[in-house]
Protein backbone atom coordinates (compact mmCIF):
# COMPACT_ATOMS: atom_id res chain seq x y z
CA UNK A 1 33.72 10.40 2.54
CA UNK A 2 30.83 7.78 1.21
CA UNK A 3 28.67 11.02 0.73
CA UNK A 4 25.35 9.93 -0.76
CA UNK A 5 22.48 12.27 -2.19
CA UNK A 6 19.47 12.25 -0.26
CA UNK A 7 17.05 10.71 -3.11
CA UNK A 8 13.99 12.41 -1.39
CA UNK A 9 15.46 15.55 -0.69
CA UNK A 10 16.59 15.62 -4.49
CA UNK A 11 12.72 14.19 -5.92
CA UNK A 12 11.61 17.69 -3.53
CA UNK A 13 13.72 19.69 -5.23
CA UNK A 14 13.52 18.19 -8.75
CA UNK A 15 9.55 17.43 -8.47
CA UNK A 16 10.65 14.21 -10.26
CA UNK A 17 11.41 10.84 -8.51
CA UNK A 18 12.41 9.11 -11.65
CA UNK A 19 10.43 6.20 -9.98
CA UNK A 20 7.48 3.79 -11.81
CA UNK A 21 4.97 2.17 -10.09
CA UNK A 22 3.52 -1.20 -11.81
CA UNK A 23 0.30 -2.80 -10.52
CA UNK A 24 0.13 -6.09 -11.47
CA UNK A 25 -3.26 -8.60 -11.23
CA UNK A 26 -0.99 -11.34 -10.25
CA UNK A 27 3.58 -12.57 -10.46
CA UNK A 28 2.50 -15.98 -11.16
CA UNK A 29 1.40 -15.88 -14.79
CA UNK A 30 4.47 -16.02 -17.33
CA UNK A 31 3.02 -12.77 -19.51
CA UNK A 32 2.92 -10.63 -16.87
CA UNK A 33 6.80 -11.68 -15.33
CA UNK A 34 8.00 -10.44 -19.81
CA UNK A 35 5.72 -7.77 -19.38
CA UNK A 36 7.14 -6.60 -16.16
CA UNK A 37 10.93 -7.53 -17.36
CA UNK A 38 10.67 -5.45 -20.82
CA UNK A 39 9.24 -2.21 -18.31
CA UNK A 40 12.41 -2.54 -16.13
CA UNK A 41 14.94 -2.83 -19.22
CA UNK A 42 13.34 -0.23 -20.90
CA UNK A 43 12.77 1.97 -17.23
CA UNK A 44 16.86 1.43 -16.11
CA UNK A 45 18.14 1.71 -19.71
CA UNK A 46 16.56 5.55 -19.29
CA UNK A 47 17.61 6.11 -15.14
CA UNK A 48 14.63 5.17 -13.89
CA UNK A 49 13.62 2.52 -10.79
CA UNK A 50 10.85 0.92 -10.80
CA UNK A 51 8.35 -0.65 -7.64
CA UNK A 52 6.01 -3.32 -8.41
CA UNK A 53 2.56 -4.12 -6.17
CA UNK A 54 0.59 -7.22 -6.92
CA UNK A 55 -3.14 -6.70 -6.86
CA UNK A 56 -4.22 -10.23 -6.52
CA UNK A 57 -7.42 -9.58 -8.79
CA UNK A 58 -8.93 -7.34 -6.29
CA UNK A 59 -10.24 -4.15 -6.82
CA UNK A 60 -10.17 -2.75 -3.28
CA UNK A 61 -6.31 -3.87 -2.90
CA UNK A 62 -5.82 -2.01 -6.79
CA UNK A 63 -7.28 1.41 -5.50
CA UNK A 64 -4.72 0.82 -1.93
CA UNK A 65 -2.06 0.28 -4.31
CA UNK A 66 -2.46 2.59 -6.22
CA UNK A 67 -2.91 5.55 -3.58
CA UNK A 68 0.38 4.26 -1.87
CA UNK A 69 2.30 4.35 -5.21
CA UNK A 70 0.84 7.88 -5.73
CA UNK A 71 1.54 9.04 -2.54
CA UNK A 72 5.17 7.32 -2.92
CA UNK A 73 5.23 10.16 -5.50
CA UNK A 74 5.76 8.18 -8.61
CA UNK A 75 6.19 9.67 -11.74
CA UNK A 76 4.03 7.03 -13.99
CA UNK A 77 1.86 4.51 -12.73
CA UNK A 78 1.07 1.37 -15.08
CA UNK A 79 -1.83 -0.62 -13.88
């Protein structure tokens, strides 16, 4: 039947998402692509997804982020 759970229906129900959000200054720099590799090993080893937002060193785009992520209803946010 290719049933499939309704993920948001299941996040209402569960108040969890199982969902991190990362905010990143920037994807170019080489610490910041082990740091972001080590929290998705660590994140999918344990059944969680994760969504990453660059911030591109500015503060105003940090605070959007981060109020979309939250809003997104992520469980942890890692700025």
């Amino acid at each position: 039947y290719n049933y499939r759970p309704n993920f948001t229906a299941l996040s209402l129900r569960s108040n969890k998402t199982r969902t991190i959000g990362i905010i990143i200054p920037q994807l170019v720099h080489e610490f910041f692509s082990l740091v972001i590799r080590g929290i998705e090993d660590h994140a999918y080893a344990n059944g969680y997804n994760v969504i990453i937002a660059s911030s591109h060193e500015s503060y105003e785009r940090e605070v959007i982020d981060s109020q979309a992520l939250i809003n997104g209803r992520v469980d942890g946010l890692l700025a």
